[in-house]
Protein backbone atom coordinates (compact mmCIF):
# COMPACT_ATOMS: atom_id res chain seq x y z
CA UNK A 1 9.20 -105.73 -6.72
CA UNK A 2 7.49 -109.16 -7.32
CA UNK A 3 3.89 -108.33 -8.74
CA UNK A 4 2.44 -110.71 -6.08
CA UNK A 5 3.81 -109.27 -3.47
CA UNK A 6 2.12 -105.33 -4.63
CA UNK A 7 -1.00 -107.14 -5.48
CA UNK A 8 -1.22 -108.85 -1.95
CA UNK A 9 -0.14 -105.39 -0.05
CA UNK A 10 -3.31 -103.50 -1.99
CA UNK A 11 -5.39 -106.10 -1.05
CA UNK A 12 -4.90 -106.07 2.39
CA UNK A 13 -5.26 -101.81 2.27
CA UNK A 14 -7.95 -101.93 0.48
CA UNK A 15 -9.92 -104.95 3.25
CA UNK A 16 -8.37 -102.98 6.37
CA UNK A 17 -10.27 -99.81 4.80
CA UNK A 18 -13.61 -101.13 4.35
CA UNK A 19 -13.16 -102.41 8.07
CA UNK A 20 -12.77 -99.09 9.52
CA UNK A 21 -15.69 -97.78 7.46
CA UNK A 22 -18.07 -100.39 8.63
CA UNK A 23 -17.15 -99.92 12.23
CA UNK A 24 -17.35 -95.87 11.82
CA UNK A 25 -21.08 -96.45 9.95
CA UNK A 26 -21.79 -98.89 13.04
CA UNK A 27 -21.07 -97.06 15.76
CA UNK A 28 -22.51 -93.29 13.96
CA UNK A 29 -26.50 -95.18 13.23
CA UNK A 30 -28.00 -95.90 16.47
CA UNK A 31 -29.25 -99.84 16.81
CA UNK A 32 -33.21 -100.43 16.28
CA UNK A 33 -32.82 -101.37 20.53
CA UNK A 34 -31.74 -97.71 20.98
CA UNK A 35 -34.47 -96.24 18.57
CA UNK A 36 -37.21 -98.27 21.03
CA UNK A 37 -35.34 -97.15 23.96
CA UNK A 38 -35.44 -93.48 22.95
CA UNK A 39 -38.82 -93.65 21.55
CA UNK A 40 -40.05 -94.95 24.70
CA UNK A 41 -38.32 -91.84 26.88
CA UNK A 42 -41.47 -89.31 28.10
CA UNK A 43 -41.26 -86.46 26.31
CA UNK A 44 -42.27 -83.54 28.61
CA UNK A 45 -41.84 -79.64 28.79
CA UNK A 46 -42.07 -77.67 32.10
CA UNK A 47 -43.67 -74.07 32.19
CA UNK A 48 -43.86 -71.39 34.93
CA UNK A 49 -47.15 -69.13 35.09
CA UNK A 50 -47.81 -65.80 37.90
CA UNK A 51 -50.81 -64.73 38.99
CA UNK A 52 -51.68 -61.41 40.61
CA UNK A 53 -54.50 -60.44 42.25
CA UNK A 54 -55.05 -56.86 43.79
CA UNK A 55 -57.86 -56.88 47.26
CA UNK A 56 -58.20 -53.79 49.01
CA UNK A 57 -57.18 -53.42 52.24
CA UNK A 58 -59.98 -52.95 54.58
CA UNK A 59 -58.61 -53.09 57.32
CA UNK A 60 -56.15 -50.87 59.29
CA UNK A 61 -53.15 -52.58 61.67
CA UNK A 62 -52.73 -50.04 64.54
CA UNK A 63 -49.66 -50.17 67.36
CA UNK A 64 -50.12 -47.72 69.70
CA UNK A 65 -49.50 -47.24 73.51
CA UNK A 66 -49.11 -44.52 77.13
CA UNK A 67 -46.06 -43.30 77.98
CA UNK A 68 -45.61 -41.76 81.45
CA UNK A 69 -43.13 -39.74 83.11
CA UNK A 70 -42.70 -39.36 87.06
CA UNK A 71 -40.75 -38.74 90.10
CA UNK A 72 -40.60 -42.89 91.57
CA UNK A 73 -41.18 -46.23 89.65
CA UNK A 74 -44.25 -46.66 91.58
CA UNK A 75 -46.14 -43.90 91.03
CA UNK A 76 -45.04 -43.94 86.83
CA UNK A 77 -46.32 -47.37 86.97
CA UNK A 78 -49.81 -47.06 89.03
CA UNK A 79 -50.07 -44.09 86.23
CA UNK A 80 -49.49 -46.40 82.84
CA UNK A 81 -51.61 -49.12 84.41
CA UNK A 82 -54.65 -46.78 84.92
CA UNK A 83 -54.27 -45.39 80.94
CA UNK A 84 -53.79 -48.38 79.43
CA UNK A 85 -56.33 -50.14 81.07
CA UNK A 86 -58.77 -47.24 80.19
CA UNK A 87 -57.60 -47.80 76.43
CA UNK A 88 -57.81 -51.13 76.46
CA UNK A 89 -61.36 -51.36 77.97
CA UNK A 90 -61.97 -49.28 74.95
CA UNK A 91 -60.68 -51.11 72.36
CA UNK A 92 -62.71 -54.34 74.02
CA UNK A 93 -65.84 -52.55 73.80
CA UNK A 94 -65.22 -51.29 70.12
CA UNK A 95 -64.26 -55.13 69.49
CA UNK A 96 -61.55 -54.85 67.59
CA UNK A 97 -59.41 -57.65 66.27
CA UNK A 98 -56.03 -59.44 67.58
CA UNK A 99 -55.85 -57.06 70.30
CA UNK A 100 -52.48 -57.87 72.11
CA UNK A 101 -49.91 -56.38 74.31
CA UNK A 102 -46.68 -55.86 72.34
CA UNK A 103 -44.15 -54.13 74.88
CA UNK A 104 -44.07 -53.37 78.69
CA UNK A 105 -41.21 -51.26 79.97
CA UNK A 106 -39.91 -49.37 82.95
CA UNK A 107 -36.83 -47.43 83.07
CA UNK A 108 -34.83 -45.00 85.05
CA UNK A 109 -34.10 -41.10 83.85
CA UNK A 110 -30.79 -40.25 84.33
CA UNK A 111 -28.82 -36.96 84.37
CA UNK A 112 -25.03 -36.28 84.35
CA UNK A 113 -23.43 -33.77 86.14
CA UNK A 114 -19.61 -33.58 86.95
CA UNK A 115 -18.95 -37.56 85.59
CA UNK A 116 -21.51 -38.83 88.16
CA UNK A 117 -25.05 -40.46 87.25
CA UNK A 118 -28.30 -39.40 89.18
CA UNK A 119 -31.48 -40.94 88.87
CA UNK A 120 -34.08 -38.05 88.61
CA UNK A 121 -37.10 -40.12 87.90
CA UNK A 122 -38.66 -42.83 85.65
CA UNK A 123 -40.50 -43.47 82.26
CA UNK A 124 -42.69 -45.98 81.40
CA UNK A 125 -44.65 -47.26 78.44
CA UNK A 126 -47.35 -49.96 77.86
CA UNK A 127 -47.92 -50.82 73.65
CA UNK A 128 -50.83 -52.93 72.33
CA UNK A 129 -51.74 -53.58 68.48
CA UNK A 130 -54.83 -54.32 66.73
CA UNK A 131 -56.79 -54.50 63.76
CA UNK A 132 -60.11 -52.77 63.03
CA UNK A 133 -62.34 -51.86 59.80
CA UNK A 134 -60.21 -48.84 58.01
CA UNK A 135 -63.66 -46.90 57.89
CA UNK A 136 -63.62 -46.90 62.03
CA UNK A 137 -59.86 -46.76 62.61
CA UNK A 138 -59.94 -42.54 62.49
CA UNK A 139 -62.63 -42.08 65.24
CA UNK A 140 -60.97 -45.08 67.08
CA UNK A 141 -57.60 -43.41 66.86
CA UNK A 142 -59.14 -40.34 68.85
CA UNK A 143 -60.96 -42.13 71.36
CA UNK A 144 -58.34 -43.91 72.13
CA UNK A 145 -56.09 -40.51 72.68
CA UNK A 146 -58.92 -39.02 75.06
CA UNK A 147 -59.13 -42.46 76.72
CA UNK A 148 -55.13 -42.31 77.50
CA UNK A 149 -52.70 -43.15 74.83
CA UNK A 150 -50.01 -41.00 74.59
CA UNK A 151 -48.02 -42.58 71.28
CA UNK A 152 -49.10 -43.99 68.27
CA UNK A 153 -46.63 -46.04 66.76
CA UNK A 154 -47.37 -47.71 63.47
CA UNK A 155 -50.39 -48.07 61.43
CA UNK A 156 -50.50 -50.19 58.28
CA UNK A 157 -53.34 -51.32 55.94
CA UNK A 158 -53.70 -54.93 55.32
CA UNK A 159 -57.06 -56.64 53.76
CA UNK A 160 -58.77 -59.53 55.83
CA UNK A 161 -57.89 -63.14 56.37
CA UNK A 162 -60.67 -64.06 54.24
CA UNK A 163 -60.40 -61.90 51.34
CA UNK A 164 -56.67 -63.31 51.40
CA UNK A 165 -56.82 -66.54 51.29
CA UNK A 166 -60.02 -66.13 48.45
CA UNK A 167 -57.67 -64.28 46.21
CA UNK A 168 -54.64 -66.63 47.03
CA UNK A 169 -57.18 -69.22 45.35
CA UNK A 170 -57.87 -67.17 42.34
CA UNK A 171 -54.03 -65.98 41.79
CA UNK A 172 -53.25 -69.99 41.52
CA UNK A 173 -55.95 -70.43 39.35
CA UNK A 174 -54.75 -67.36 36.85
CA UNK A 175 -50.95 -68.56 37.43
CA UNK A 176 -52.11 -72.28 36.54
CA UNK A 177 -54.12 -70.90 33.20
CA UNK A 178 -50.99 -68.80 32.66
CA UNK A 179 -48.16 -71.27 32.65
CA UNK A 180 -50.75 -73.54 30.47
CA UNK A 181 -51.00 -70.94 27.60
CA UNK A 182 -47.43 -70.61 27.63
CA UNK A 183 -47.19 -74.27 26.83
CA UNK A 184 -49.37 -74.27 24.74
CA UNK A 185 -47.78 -71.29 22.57
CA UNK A 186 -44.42 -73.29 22.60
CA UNK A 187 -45.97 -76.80 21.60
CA UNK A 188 -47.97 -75.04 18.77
CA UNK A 189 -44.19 -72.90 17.44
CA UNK A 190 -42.84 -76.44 17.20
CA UNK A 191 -45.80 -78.53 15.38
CA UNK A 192 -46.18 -80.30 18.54
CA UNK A 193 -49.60 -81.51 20.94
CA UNK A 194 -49.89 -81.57 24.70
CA UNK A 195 -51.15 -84.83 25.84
CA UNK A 196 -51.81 -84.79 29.10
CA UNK A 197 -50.56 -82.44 33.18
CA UNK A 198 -48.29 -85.14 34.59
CA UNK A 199 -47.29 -82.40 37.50
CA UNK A 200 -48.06 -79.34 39.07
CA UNK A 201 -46.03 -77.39 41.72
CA UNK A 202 -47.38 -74.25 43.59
CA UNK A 203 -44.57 -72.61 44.44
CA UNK A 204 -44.86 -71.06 47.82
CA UNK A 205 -45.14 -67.09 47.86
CA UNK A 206 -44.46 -64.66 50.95
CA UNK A 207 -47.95 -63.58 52.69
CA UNK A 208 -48.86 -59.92 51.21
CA UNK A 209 -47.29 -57.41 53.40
CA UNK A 210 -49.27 -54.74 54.75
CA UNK A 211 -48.67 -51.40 53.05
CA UNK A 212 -47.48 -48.65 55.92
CA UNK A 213 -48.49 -45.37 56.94
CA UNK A 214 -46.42 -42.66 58.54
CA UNK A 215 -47.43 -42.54 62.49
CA UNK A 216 -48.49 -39.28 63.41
CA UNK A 217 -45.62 -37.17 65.73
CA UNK A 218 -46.72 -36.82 70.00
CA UNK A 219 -47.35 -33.04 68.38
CA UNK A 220 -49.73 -33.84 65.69
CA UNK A 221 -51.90 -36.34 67.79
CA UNK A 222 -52.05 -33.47 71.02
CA UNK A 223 -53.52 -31.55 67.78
CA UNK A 224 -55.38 -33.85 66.02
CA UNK A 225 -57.47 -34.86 69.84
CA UNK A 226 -58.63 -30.99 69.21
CA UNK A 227 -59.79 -31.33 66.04
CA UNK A 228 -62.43 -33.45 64.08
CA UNK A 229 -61.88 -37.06 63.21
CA UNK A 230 -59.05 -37.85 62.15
CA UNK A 231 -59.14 -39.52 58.20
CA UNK A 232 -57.77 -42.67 57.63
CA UNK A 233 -57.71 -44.26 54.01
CA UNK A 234 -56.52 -48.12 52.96
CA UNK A 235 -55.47 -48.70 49.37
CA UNK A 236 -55.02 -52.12 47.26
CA UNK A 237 -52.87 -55.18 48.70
CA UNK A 238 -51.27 -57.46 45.81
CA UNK A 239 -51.49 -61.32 46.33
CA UNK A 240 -49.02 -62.94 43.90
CA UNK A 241 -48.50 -67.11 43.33
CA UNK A 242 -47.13 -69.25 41.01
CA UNK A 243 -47.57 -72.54 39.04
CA UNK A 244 -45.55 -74.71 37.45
CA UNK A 245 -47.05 -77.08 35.14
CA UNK A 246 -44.91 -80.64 33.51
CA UNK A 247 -46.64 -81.52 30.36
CA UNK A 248 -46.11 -84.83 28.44
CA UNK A 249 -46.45 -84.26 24.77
């Protein structure tokens, strides 16, 4: 082969190589444009922090009610009417809290005898709720049995509006503090500084829900009207919130 012809072949090899390893170096180093661009980015880290607060619960949620059984719906009704309004005259003079009615009802008794239906008489109920100081609720609960009520359906412990909504504040304030430290800790592992809180987010959290107690059976509170006061003690109610903190650094 003609030695110009091999010497002009290398050459060309050897340009075409350097060509693709200047355009592989260009396009693997970023531009000093794209350094400024990145350099300019925020640099932030976002961090998640509980709080928990435990409030006892001073006061006691009570449902309870008269239930009445008769002959005709007039004279089961005239009967519930008088109790409750005996118990609720009560409960008005004891001045208890968010005292409302909660169910009214009136139905038929029926008995079955050879496939056929007879009405033999009625039943009726009348059910209020209410909220009163835990340290009253026993002697309320057996007034109100001597005043009328027949059925006590639910009681529950739950601390007051105000003590709430004071330890929502401090559970945010402990979640806040929280979610900080934790940022912190993770800036310091990686030689880095927090500058500044750009954003905070208080995530919503369900209302504490009242802890329950077991309603007393219609045989226990025929019992319990005999006997002395009935005892009634609350416990602790858990608030809970939580933060979430973006931090430029």
């Amino acid at each position: 082969m003609n030695c110009s012809i091999i010497s002009s072949f290398h050459g060309k090899t050897i340009a075409l190589i350097l060509g693709l390893l200047t355009l592989t170096a260009c396009q693997s180093t970023p531009t000093q444009v794209e350094m400024r661009n990145l350099s300019s980015l925020p640099r932030t880290i976002s961090v998640s922090g509980k709080g928990e607060i435990n409030i006892p619960t001073t006061m006691t949620q009570v449902r309870l009610g008269v239930e009445v059984q008769g002959k005709t719906a007039q004279e089961v009704q005239k009967e519930v009417a008088v109790r409750s309004q005996a118990v609720v005259d009560l409960l008005k003079s004891r001045q208890v809290d968010k005292l409302e009615t909660t169910g009214i009802s009136l139905n038929p008794n029926y008995t079955y005898k050879d496939g056929k239906q007879t009405i033999n008489g009625y039943s009726g109920t009348n059910t209020v709720s209410f909220r009163i100081e835990t340290e009253k609720s026993g002697t309320l609960l057996d007034d109100t049995i001597k005043a009328g009520a027949t059925r006590i359906d639910g009681i529950s412990f739950v601390a007051s509006d105000e003590a709430i909504a004071q330890a929502q504040q401090n559970a945010i304030a402990q979640a806040s503090n929280d979610a900080k430290k934790k940022a912190e800790a993770a800036l310091t592992a990686l030689n880095l500084k927090s500058k500044e809180v750009i954003g905070v987010s208080i995530n919503g959290a369900n209302p504490p829900q009242p802890l329950p107690y077991a309603a007393p059976t219609e045989q226990a509170i025929k019992t319990d009207s005999l006997n002395a006061n009935t005892p009634v003690v609350g416990g602790e109610q858990k608030v809970e919130q939580s933060v979430t903190l973006q931090i430029r650094y």
